[in-house]
Protein backbone atom coordinates (compact mmCIF):
# COMPACT_ATOMS: atom_id res chain seq x y z
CA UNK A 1 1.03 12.64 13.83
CA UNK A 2 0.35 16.14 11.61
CA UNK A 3 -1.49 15.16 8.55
CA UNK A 4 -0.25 17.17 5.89
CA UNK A 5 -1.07 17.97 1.91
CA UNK A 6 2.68 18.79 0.35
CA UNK A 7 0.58 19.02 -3.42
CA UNK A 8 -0.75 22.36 -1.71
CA UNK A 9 1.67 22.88 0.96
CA UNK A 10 -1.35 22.41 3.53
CA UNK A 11 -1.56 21.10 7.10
CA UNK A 12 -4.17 19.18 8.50
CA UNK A 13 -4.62 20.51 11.79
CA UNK A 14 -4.50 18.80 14.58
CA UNK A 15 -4.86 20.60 18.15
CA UNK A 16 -3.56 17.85 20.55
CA UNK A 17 -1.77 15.67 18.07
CA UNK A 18 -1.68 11.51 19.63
CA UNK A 19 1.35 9.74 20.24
CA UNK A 20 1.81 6.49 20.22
CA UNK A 21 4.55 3.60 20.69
CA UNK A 22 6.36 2.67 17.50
CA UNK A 23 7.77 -0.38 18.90
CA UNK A 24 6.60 -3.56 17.14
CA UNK A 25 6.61 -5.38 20.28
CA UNK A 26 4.23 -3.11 22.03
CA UNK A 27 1.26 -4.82 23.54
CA UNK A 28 -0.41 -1.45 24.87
CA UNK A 29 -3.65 -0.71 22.68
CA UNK A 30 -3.06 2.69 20.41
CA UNK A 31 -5.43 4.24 22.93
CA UNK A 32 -3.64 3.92 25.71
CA UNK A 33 -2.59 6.80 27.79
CA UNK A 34 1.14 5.92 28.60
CA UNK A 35 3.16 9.19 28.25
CA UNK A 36 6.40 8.45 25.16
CA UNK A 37 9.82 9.49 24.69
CA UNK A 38 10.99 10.98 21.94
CA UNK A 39 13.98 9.74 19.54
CA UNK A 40 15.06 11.87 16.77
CA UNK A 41 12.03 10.58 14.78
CA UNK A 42 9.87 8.25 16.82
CA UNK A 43 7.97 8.23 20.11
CA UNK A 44 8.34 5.68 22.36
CA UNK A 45 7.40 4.16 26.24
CA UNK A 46 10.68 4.30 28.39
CA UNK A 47 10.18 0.54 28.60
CA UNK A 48 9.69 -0.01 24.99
CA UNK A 49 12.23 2.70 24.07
CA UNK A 50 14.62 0.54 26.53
CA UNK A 51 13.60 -2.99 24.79
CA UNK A 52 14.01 -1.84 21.59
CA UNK A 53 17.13 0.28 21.48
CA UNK A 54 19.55 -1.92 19.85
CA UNK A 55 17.31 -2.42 16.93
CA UNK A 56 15.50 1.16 16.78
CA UNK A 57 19.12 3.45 16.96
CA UNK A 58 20.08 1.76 13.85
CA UNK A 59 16.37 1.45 11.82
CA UNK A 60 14.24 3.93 13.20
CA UNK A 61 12.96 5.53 9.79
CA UNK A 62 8.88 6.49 11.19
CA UNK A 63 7.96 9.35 9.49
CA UNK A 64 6.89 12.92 11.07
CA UNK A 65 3.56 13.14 9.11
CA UNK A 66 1.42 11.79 6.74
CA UNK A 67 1.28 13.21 3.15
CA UNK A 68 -1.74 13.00 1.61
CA UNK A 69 -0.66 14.56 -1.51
CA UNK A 70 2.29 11.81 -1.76
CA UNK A 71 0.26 9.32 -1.16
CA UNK A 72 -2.42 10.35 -3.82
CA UNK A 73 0.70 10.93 -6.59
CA UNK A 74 1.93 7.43 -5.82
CA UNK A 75 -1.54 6.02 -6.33
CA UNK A 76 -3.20 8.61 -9.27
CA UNK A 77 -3.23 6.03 -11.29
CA UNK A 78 -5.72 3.34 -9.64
CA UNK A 79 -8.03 6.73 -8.16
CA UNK A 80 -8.21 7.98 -11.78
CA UNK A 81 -9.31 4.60 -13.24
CA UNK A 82 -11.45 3.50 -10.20
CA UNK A 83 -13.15 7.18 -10.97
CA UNK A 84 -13.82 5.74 -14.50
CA UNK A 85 -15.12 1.97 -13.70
CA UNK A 86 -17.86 4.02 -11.11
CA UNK A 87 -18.39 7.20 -12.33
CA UNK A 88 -17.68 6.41 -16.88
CA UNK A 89 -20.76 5.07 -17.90
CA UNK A 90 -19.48 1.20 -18.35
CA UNK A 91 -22.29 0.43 -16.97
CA UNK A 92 -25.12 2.66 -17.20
CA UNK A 93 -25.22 5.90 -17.77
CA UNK A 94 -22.18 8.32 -17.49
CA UNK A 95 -22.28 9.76 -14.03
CA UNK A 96 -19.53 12.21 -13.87
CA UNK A 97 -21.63 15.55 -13.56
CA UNK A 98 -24.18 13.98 -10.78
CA UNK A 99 -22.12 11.80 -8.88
CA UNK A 100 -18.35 12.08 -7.03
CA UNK A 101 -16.34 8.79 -6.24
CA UNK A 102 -16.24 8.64 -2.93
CA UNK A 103 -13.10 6.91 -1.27
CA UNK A 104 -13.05 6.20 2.68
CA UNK A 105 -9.53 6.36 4.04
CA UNK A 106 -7.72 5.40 6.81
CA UNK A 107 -4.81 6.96 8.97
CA UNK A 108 -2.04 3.92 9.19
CA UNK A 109 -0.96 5.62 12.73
CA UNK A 110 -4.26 4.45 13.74
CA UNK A 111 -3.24 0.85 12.86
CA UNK A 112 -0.75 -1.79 14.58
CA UNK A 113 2.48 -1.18 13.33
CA UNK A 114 3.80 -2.88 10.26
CA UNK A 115 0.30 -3.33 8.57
CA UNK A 116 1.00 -1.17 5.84
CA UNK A 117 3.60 0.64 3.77
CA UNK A 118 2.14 3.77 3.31
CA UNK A 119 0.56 6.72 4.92
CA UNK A 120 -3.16 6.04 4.35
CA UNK A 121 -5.49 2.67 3.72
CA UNK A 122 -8.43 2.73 1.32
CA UNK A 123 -11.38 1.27 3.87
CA UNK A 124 -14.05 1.51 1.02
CA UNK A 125 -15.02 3.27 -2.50
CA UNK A 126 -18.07 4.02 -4.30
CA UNK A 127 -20.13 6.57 -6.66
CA UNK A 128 -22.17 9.07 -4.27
CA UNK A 129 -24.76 11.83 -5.78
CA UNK A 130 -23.47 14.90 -5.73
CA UNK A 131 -26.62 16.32 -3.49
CA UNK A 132 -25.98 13.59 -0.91
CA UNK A 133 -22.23 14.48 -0.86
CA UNK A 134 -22.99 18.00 -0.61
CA UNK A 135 -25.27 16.98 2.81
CA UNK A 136 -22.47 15.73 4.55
CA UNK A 137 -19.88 17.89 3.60
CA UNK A 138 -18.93 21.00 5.89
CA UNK A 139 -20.94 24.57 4.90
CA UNK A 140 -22.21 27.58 6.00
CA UNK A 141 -25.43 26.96 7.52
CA UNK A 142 -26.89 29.72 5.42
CA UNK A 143 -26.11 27.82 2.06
CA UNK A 144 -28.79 26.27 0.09
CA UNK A 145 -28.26 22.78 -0.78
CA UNK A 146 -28.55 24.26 -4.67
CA UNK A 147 -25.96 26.13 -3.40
CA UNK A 148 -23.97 23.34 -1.61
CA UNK A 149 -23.81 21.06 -4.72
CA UNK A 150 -22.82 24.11 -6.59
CA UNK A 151 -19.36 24.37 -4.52
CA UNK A 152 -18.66 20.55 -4.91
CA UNK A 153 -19.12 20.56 -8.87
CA UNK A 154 -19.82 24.27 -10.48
CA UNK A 155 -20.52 25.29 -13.77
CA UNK A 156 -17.61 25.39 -14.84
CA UNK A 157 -16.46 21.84 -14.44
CA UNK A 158 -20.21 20.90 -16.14
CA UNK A 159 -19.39 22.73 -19.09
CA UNK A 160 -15.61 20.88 -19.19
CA UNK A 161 -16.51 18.11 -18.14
CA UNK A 162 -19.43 17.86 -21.58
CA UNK A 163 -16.53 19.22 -23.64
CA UNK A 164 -14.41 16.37 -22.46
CA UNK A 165 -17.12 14.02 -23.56
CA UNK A 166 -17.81 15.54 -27.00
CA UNK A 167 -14.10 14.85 -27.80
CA UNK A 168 -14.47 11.22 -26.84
CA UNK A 169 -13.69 11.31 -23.07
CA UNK A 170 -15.92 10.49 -20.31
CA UNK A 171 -15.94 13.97 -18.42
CA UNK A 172 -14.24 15.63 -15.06
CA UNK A 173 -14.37 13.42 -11.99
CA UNK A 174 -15.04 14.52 -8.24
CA UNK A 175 -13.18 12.42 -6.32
CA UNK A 176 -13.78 13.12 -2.19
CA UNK A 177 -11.69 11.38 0.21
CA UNK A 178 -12.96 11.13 3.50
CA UNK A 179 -10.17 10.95 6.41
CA UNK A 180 -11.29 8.64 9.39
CA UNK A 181 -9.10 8.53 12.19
CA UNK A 182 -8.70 11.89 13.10
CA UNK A 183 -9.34 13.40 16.80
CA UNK A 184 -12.50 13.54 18.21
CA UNK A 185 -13.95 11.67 14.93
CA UNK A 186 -13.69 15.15 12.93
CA UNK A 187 -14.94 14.59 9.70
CA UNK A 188 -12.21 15.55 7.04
CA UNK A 189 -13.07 15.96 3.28
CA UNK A 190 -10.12 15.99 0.74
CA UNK A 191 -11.23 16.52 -3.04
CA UNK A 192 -9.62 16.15 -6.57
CA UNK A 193 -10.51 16.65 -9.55
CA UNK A 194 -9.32 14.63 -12.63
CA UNK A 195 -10.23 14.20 -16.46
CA UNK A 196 -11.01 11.31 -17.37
CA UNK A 197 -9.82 10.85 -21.45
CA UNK A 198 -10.96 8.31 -23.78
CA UNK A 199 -11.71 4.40 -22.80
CA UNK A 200 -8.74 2.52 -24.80
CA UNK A 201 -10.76 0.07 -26.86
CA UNK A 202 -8.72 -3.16 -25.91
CA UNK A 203 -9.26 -2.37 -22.09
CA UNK A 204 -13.35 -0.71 -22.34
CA UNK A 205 -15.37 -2.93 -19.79
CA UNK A 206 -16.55 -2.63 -16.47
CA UNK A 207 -15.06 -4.76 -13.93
CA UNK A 208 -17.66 -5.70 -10.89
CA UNK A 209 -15.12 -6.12 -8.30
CA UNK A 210 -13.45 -2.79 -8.73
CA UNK A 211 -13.93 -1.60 -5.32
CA UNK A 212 -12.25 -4.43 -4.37
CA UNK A 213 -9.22 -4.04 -6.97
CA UNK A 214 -7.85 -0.76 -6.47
CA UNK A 215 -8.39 -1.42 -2.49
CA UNK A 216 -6.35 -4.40 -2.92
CA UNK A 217 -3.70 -2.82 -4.99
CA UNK A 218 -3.30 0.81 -3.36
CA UNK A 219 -3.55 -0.97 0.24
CA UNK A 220 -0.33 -3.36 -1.03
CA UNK A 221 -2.49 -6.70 -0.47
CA UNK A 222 -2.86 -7.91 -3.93
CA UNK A 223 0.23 -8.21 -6.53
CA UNK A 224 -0.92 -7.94 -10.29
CA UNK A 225 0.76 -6.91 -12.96
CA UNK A 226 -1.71 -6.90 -15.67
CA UNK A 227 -4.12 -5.65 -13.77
CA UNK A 228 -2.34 -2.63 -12.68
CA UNK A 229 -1.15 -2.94 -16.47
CA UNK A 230 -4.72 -2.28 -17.75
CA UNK A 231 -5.17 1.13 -15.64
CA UNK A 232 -2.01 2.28 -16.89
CA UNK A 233 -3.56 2.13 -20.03
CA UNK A 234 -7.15 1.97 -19.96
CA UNK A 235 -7.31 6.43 -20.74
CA UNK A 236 -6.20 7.81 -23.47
CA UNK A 237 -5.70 11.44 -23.76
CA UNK A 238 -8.13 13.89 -25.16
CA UNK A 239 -6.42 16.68 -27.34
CA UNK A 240 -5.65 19.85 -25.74
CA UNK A 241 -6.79 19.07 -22.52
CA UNK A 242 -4.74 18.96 -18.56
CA UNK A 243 -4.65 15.74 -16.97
CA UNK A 244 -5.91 17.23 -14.07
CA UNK A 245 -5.93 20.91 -12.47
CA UNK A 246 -4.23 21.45 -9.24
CA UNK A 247 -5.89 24.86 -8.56
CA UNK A 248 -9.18 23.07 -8.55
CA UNK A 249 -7.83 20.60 -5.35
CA UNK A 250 -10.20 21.28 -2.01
CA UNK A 251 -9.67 20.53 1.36
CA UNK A 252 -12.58 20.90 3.84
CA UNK A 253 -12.30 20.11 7.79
């Protein structure tokens, strides 16, 4: 299944896209090499397709592709204050112009079917150096690694990202995203930048499970109001500044 950006109108590419069976009562692993059918939407075994007409012709609603920029929309929210619990200075020093956030994600049409609503599952987060990201990170083999870093996080964002935190904020944010599940284990970066405004004074403090929060909540396993309360409102703008800047959003394969 394509995986596509619609924020940039980008595809992923993907050479010899896999199929797999959509049918929930499939017991053939995602690997296997049984040849599907095709619905209007979905691609299923003759025998599955067969077992679970009467059902599928009336809820079949898989989707074509996966949007990352959907997905990251829906969930801006818990990226943007995840970005601030590692990257703010809550605890320590304030890492935005050294380190990215660096979230792990998943393809759900490399998981069993049903395990989650959306098009993508957080498999870890955490704050990354900016030199260490730029080692993994695709680029031209002639490039420096002064020159590597450079790309990730120029000048430019340094000198916003210190005029964000003379007003108050805590700076510009990196945030990679790094796609597993793709073919032949290709490694695919996907990067965003955000501003991070001013810690809220009722909700400033670190919490030491945050990895594990906006996992939980993006991933649709944990069910918390106040929690997801508190990110809503844990930024506060800083004047005359852009929430975020879509002409600085990367993609590197």
């Amino acid at each position: 299944m394509p995986v596509i950006d619609s924020s940039l109108e980008m595809v992923v590419t993907e050479p010899h896209p896999e199929r797999r069976c959509f049918w929930e009562g499939c017991t053939r692993d995602i690997d296997d090499e049984t040849k599907t059918k095709a619905c209007s939407r979905c691609k299923l075994s003759r025998s599955c397709q067969q077992a679970d007409w009467t059902k599928h012709k009336t809820v079949c609603q898989e989707p074509q592709y996966l949007d990352f920029g959907t997905w990251l929309k829906d969930h801006e929210v818990e990226l943007k204050w995840a970005a601030a619990q590692a990257l703010g200075g809550y605890k320590g020093p304030n890492l935005t112009s050294t380190h990215c956030l660096m979230v792990r994600i998943l393809r759900s049409d490399r998981l069993p079917v049903g395990t989650t609503p959306g098009p993508f599952v957080i498999v870890g987060a955490d704050a990354l150096a900016l030199d260490q990201l730029a080692r993994i990170t695709p680029a031209k083999p002639e490039d420096t690694m002064a020159q590597r870093t450079e790309a990730l996080y120029p000048q430019i964002d340094h000198a916003e990202s210190a005029e964000v935190r003379r007003d108050g904020g805590l700076g510009i944010a990196l945030i990679a995203f790094l796609l597993h599940g793709m073919p032949r284990k290709e490694r695919v970066f996907m990067f965003r930048r955000f501003m991070l405004g001013r810690p809220a004074p009722a909700y400033q403090r670190y919490i030491p499970k945050w990895e594990w929060a906006v996992q939980s909540l993006v991933n649709g396993k944990l069910d918390d109001p106040v929690l997801l309360d508190e990110m809503k409102n844990a930024l506060l703008p800083v004047p005359s500044s852009e929430d975020s800047d879509p002409d600085q959003a990367k993609t590197s394969q």
